[in-house]
Protein backbone atom coordinates (compact mmCIF):
# COMPACT_ATOMS: atom_id res chain seq x y z
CA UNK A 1 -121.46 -75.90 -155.70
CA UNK A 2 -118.80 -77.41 -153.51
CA UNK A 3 -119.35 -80.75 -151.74
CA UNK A 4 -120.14 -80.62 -148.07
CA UNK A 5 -117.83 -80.83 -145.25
CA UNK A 6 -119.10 -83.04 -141.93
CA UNK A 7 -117.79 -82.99 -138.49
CA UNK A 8 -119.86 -84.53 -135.30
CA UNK A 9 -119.62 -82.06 -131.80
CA UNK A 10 -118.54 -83.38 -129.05
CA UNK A 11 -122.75 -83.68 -127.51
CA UNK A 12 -123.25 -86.02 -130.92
CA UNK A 13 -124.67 -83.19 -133.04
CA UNK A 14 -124.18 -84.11 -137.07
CA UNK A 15 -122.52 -80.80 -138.27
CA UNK A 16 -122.86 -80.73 -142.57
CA UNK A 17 -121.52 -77.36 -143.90
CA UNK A 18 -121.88 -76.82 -147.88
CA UNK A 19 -120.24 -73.59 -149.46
CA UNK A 20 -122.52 -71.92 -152.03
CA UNK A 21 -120.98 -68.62 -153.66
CA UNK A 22 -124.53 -68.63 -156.15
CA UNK A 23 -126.72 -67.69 -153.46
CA UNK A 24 -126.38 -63.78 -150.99
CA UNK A 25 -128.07 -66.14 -148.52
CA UNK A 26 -127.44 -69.33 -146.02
CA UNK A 27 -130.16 -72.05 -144.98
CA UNK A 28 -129.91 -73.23 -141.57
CA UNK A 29 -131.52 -76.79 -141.92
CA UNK A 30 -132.35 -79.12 -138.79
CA UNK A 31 -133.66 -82.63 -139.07
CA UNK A 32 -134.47 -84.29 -135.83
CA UNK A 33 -134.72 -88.17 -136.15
CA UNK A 34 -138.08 -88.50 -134.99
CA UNK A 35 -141.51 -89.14 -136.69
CA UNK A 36 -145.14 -90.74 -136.32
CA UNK A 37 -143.23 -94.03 -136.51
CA UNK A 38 -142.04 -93.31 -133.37
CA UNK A 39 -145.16 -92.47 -131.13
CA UNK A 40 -147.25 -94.73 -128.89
CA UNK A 41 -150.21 -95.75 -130.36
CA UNK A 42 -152.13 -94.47 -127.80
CA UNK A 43 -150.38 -90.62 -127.97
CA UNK A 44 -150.19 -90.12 -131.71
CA UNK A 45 -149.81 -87.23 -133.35
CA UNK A 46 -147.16 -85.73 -130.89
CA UNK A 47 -144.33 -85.60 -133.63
CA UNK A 48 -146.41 -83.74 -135.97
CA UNK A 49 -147.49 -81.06 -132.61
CA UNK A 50 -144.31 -80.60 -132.29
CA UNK A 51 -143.44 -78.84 -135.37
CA UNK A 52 -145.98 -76.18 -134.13
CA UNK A 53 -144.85 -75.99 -130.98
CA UNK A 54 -141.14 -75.18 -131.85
CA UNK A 55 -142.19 -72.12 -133.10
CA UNK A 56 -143.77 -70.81 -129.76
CA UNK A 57 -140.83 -69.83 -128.13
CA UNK A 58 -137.73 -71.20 -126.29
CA UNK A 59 -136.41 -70.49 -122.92
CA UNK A 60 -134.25 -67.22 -124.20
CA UNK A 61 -135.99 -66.15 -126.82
CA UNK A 62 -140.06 -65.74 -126.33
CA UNK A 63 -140.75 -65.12 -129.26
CA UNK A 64 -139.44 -66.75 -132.51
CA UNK A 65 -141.32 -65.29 -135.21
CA UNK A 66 -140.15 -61.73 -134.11
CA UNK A 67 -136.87 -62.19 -134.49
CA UNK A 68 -136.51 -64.34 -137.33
CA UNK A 69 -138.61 -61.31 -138.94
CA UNK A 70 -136.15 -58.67 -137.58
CA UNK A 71 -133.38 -60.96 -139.72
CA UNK A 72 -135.28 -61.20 -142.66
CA UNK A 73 -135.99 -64.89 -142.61
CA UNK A 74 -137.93 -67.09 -144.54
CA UNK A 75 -138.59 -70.25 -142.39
CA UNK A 76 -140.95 -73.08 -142.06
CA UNK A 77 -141.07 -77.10 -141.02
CA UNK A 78 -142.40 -80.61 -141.98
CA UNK A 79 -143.46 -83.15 -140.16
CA UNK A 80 -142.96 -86.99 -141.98
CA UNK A 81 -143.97 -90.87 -140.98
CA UNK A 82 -139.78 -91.24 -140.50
CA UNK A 83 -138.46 -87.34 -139.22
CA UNK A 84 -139.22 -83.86 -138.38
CA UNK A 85 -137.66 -80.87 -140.22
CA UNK A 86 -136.80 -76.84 -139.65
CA UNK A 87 -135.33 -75.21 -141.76
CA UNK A 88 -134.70 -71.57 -141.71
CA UNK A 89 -133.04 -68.61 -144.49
CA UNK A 90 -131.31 -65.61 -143.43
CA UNK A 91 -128.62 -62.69 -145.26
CA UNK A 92 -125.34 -64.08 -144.79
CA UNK A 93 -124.85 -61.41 -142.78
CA UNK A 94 -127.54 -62.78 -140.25
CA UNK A 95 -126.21 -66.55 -139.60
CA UNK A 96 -125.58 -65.58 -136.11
CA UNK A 97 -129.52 -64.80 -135.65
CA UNK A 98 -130.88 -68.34 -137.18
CA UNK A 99 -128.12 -70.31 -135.24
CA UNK A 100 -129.16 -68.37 -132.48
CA UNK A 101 -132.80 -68.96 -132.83
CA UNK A 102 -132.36 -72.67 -133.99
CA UNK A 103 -130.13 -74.11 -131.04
CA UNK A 104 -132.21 -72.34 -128.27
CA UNK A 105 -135.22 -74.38 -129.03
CA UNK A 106 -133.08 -77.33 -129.59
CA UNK A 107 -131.80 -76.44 -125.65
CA UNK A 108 -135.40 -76.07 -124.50
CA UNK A 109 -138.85 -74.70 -125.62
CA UNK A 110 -141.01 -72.34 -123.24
CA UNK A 111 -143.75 -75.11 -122.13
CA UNK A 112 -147.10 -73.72 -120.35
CA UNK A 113 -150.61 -74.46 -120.65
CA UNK A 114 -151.09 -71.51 -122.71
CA UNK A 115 -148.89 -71.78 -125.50
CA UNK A 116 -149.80 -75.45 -125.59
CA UNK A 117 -153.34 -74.63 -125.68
CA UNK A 118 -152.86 -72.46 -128.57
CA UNK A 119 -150.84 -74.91 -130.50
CA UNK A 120 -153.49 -78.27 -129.85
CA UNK A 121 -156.55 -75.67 -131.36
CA UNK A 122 -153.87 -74.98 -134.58
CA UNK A 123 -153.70 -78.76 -135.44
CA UNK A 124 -156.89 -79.93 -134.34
CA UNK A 125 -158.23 -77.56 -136.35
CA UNK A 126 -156.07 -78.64 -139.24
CA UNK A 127 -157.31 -82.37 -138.47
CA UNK A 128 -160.34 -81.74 -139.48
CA UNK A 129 -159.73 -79.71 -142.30
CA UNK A 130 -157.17 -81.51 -144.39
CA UNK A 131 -158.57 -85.15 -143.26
CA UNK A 132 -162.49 -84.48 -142.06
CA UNK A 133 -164.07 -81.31 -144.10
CA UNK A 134 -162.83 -81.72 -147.49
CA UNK A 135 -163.46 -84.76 -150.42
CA UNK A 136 -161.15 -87.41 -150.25
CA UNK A 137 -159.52 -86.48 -147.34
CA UNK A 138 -159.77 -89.29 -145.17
CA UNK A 139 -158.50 -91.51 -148.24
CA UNK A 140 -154.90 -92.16 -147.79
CA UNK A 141 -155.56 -92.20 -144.21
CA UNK A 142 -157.71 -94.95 -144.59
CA UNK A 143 -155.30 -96.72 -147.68
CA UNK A 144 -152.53 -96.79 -144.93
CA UNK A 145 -154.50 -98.27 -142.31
CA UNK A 146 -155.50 -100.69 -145.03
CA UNK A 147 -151.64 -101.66 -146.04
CA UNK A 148 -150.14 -101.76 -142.29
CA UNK A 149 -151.23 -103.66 -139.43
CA UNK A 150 -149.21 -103.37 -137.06
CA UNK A 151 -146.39 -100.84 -138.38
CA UNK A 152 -146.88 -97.17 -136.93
CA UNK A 153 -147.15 -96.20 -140.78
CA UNK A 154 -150.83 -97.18 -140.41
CA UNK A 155 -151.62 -93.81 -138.67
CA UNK A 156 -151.25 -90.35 -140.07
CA UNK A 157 -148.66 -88.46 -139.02
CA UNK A 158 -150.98 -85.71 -137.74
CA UNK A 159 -152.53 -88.49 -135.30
CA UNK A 160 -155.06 -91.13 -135.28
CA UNK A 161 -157.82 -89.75 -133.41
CA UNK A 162 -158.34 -86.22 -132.68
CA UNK A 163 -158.93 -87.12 -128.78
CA UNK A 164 -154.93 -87.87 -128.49
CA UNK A 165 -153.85 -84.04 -129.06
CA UNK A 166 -156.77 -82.91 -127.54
CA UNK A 167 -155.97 -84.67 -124.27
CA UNK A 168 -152.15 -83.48 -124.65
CA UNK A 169 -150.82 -82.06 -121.21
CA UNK A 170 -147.70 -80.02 -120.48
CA UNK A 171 -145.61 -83.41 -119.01
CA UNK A 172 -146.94 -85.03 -122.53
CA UNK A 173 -145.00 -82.79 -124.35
CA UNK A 174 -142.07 -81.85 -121.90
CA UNK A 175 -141.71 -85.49 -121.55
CA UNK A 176 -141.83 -86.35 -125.56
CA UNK A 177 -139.11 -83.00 -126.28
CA UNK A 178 -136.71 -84.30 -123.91
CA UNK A 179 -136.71 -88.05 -125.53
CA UNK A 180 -135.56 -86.77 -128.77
CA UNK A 181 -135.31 -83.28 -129.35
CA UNK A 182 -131.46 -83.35 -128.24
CA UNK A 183 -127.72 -82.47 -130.32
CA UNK A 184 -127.46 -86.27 -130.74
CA UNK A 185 -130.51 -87.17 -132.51
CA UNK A 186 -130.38 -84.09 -134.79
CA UNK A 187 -128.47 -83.40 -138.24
CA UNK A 188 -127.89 -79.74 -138.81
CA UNK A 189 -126.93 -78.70 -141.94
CA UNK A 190 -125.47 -74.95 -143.15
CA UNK A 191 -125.43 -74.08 -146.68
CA UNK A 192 -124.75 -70.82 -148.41
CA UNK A 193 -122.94 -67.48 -149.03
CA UNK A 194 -119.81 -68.91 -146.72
CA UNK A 195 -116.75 -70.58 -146.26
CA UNK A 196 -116.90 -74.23 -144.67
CA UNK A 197 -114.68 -72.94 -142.20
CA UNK A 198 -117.08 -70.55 -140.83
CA UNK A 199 -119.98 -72.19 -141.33
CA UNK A 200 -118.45 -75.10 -138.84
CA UNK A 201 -117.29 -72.73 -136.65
CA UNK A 202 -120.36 -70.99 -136.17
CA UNK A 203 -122.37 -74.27 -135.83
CA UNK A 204 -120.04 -75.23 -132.80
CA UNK A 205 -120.35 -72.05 -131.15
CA UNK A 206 -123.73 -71.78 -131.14
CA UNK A 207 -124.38 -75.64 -130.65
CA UNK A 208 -121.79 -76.92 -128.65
CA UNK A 209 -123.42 -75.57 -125.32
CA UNK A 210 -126.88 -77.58 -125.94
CA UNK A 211 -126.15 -80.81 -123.56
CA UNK A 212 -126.87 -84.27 -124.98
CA UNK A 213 -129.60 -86.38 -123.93
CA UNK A 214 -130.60 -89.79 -123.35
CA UNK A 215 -132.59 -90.69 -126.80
CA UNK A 216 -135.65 -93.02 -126.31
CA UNK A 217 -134.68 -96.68 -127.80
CA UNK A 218 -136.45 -96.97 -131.19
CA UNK A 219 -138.41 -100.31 -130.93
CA UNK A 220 -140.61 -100.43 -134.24
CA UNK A 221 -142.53 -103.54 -134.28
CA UNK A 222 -142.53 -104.83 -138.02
CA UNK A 223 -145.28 -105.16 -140.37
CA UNK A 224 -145.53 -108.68 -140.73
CA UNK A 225 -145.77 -110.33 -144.48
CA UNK A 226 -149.04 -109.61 -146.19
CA UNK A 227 -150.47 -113.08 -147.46
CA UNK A 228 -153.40 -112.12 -149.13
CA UNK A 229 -155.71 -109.31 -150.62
CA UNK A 230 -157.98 -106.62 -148.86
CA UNK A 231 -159.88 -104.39 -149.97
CA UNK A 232 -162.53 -101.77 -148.26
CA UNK A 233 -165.63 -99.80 -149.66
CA UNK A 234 -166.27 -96.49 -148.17
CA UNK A 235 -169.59 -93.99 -148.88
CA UNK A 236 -168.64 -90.08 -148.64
CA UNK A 237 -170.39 -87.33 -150.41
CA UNK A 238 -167.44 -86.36 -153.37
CA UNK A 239 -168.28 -85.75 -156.60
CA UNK A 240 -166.57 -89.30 -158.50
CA UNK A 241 -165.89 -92.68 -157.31
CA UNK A 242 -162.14 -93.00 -156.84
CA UNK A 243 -160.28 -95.88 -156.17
CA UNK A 244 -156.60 -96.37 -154.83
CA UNK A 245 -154.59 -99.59 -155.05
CA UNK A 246 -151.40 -100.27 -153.31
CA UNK A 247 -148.54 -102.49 -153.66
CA UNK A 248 -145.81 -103.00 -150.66
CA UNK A 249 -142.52 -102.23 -151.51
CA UNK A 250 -138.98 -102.04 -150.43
CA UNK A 251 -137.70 -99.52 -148.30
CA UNK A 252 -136.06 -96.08 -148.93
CA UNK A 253 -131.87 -97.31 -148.84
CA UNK A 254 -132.89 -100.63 -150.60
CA UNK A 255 -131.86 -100.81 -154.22
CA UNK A 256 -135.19 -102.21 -155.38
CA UNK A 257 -136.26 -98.83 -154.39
CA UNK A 258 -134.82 -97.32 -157.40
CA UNK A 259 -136.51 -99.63 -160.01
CA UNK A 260 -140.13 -99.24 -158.11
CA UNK A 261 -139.43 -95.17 -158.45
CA UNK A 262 -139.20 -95.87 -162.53
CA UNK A 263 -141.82 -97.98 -162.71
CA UNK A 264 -144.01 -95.36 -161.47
CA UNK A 265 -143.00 -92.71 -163.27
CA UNK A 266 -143.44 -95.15 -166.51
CA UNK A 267 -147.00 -95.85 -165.17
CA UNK A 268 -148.33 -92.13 -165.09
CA UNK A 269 -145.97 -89.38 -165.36
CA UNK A 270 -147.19 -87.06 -168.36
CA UNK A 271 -149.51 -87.77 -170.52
CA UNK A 272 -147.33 -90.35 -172.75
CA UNK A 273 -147.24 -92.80 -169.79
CA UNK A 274 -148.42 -96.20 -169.55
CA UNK A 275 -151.58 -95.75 -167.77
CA UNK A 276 -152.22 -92.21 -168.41
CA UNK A 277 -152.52 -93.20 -172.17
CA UNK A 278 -154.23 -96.40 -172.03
CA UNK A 279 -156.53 -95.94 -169.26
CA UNK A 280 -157.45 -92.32 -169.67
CA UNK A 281 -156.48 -90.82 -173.32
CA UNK A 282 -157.81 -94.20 -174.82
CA UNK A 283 -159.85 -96.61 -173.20
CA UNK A 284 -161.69 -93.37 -171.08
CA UNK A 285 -161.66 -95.55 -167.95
CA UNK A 286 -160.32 -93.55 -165.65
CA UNK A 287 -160.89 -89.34 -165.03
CA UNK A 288 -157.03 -89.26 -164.16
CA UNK A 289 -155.05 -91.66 -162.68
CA UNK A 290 -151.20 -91.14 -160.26
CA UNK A 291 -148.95 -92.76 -159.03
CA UNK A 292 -146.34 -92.49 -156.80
CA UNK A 293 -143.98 -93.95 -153.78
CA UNK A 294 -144.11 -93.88 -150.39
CA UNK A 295 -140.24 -93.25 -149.99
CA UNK A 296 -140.19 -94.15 -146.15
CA UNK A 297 -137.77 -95.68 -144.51
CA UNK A 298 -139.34 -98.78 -143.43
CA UNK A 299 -141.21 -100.75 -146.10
CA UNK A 300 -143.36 -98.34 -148.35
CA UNK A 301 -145.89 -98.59 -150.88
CA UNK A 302 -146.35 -97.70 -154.61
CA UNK A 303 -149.21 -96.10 -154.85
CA UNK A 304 -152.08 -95.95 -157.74
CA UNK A 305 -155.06 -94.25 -157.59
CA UNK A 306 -157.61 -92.37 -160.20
CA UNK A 307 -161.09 -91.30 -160.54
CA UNK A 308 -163.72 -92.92 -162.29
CA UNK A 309 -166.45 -91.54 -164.76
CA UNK A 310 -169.71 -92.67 -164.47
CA UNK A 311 -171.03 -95.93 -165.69
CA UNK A 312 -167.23 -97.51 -164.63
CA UNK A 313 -167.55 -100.11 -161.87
CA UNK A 314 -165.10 -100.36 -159.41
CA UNK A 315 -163.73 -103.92 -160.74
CA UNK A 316 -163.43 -102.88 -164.21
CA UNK A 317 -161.21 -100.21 -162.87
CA UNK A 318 -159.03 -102.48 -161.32
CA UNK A 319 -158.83 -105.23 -163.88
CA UNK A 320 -157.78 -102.30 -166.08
CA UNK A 321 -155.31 -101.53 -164.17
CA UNK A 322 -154.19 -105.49 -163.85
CA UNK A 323 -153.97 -105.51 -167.46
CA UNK A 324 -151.54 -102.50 -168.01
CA UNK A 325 -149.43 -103.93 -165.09
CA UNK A 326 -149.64 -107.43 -166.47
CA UNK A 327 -147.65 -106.21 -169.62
CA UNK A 328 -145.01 -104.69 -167.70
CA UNK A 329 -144.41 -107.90 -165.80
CA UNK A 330 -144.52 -110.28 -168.74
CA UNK A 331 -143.00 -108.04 -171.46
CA UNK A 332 -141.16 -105.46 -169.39
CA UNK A 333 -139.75 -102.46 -170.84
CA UNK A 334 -137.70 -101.14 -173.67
CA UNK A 335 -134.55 -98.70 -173.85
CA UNK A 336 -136.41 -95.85 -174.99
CA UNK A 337 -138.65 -96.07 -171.93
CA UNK A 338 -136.02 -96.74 -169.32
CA UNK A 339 -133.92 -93.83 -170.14
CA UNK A 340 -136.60 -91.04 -170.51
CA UNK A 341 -137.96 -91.92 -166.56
CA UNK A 342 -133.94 -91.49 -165.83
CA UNK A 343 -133.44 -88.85 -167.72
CA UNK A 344 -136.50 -86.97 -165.96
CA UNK A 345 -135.18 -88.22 -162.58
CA UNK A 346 -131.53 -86.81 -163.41
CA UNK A 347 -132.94 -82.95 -164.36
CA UNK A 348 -135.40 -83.15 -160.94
CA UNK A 349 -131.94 -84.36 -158.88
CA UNK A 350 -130.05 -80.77 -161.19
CA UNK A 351 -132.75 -78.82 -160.34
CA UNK A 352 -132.80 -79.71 -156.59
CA UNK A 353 -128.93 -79.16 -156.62
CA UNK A 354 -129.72 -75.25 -157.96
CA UNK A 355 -132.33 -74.50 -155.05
CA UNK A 356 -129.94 -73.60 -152.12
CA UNK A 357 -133.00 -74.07 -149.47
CA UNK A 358 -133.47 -77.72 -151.17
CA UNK A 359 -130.12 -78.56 -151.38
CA UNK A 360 -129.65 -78.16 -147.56
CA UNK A 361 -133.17 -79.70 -146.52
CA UNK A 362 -131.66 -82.96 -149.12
CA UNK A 363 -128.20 -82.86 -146.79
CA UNK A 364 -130.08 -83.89 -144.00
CA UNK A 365 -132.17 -86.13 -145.53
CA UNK A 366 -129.44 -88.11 -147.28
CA UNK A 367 -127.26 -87.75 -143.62
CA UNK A 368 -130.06 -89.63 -142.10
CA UNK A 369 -130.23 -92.31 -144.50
CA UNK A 370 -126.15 -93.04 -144.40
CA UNK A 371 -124.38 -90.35 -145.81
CA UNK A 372 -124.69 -86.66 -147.16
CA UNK A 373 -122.82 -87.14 -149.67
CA UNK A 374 -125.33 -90.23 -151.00
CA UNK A 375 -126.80 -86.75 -153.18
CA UNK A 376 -124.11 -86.62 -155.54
CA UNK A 377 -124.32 -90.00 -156.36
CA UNK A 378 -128.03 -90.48 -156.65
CA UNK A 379 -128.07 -90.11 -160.48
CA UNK A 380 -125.47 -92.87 -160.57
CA UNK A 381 -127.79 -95.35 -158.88
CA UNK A 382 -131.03 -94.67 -161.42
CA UNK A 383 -128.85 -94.91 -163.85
CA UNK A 384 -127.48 -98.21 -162.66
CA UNK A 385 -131.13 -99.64 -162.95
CA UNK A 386 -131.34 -102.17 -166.02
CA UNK A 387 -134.65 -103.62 -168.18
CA UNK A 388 -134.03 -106.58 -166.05
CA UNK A 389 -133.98 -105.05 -163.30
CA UNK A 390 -137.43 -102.87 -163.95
CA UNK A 391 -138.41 -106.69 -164.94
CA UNK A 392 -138.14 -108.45 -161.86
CA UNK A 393 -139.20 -105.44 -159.83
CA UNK A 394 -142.83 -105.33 -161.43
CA UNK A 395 -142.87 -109.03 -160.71
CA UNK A 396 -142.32 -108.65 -157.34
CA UNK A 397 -144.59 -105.80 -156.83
CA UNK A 398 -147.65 -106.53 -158.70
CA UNK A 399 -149.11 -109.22 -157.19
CA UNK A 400 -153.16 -108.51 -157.46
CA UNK A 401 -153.68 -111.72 -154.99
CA UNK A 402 -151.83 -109.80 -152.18
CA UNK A 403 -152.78 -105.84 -152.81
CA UNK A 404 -154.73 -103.70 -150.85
CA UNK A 405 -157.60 -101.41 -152.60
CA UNK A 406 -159.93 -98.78 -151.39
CA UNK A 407 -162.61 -98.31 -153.19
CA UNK A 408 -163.82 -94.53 -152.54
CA UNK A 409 -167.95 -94.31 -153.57
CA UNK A 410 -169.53 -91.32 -153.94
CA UNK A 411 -172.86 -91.15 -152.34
CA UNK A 412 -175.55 -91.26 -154.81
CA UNK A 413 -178.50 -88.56 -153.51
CA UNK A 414 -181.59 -89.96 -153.91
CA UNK A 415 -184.11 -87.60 -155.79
């Protein structure tokens, strides 16, 4: 696979074009620089309405779905805390339809009360069945509410409250598409069955027209330091206590973030991992028990969380949990350890490189963070991470006296 090729258009539109000769097909990938982080407090969940909305039709083409069918697309979008993504696969032969379809709606989207209408029931509806109607839904909802204060990460990115999307109107959303749905807040990236060559000069023909726009100023207030613990108890009808502990962490470009991606893989990934063996294999403790990082571009979190048998308490979870980090932090880790959570890291970054649809949705991720080409080098940096490096990480990170924990109890039905 042959490294990209970037150019900027003259409206401020990121061009990345990536030649892939393995693949009879090319991803058209668009990342627009705009998340939950982004929203007023009091209109949340606009971001994450937006991804349904682009799919309702733009001002020359009604219908999207119809003729990304007729081109025999594969297609679909994300919606995270830091950006929005759309990304869409055609034939080769059939660029000119997806660049078609993708820079009309980056021009302008069809808005009336109808298709809006449609689009509020969709993720309403979804509200209340990935966060309301189903067990431990509300959970990391409630964790990152825990964690942040005063940082926008402390909503979901579907929305706080239900009432915001419901109470959408048509200026709402006109007025939220033209602050940063525009050429120079977007990254668009081509990969596939083509020559650089064409796949820039395609992008600029079919993207060059699309006028820039005047991009709302980010102002993200910041979370301020955490000086001690909290912790919250919630009731809900599942069927095992659960409990989820968090520790804040550096932020996505930062090079801590590379040790605190280790150290969670060494805590729970497979069944030979710190945790998983102690915790659940031996000490039976926990059900099951994850980890994992936040990866956002503002200070994150690592993440642990697990579910409880019976007859475990809550505390004896956590000081469990204290002990196996404890070890880490006073002992640290050996060789053998480091390199197998690298090694596992390396084959994900292979595989990702093999999956042309992946590859392209990873250009625009890494483009937003710096540089596209930061993907071929990503292996370097994990394997840049020392012992004493994992070390003074964990020390850093686990601090019990200033973690947040949500403690998730099942309601006990009284007979």
């Amino acid at each position: 696979m042959n490294k990209p090729v970037k150019l900027i258009l003259p409206n401020g539109l990121r061009v990345i074009a990536a030649e892939n000769r393995q693949t009879p097909y090319i991803t058209v990938n668009t990342l627009y620089d705009i998340g939950s982080r982004d929203e007023d407090p009091a209109r949340t969940g606009f971001a994450h309405l937006f991804e349904h909305l682009m799919f309702g039709g733009s001002v020359n083409i009604p219908h999207y779905d119809i003729e990304a069918e007729k081109a025999g697309a594969s297609n679909n979008a994300f919606t995270t805390y830091d950006f929005t993504n759309y990304y869409i696969t055609v034939p080769a032969a059939n660029l000119d339809t997806a660049l078609w379809l993708e820079s009309d709606r980056m021009l302008q989207l069809i808005f009336s009360e109808e298709r809006l209408d449609v689009q509020r029931k969709v993720v309403c509806e979804e509200y209340k069945q990935r966060y309301l109607n189903q067990p431990y839904g509300d959970a990391f909802m409630l964790l990152m509410s825990l964690c942040y204060t005063v940082h926008p990460y402390r909503w979901p990115v579907i929305g706080k409250e239900l009432s915001h999307i419901e109470t959408a109107t048509l200026d709402d959303v006109r007025s939220f598409f033209f602050r940063y749905y525009a050429p120079n807040n977007a990254i668009v990236v081509l990969s596939g069955n083509a020559d650089v060559q064409t796949l820039t000069s395609k992008a600029g023909e079919w993207f060059s027209s699309v006028p820039s726009r005047e991009i709302a100023l980010r102002n993200i207030p910041p979370e301020p330091l955490q000086n001690k613990r909290r912790e919250l108890t919630v009731e809900r009808p599942v069927p095992a206590n659960s409990i989820y502990i968090a520790y804040k962490m550096s932020k996505r470009k930062n090079k801590a973030f590379y040790s605190a991606n280790l150290i969670s893989d060494m805590l729970t990934r497979g069944n030979s991992s710190r945790l998983y063996r102690s915790l659940v294999s031996e000490k039976k403790i926990f059900n099951d028990i994850h980890s994992f990082v936040t990866a956002t571009i503002d200070n994150g979190l690592l993440v642990i969380s697990g579910q409880l048998p019976d007859g475990i308490s809550f505390a004896a979870a956590e000081e469990a949990v204290n002990e196996q980090l404890n070890l880490l932090v006073s002992q640290g880790t050996e060789e053998r350890e480091l390199k197998k959570v690298i090694n596992q890291n390396e084959t994900e970054l292979l595989q990702l490189l093999t999956n042309n649809t992946e590859y392209a949705v990873n250009l625009a991720f890494y483009e937003l963070l710096g540089d596209a080409a930061m993907l071929f080098t990503e292996a370097d940096r994990y394997r840049s991470v020392t012992a004493g490096e994992i070390k003074s990480t964990a020390q850093e990170l686990f601090q019990s006296s200033v973690c947040s924990v949500l403690n998730y109890k099942k309601i006990i039905e009284s007979k």
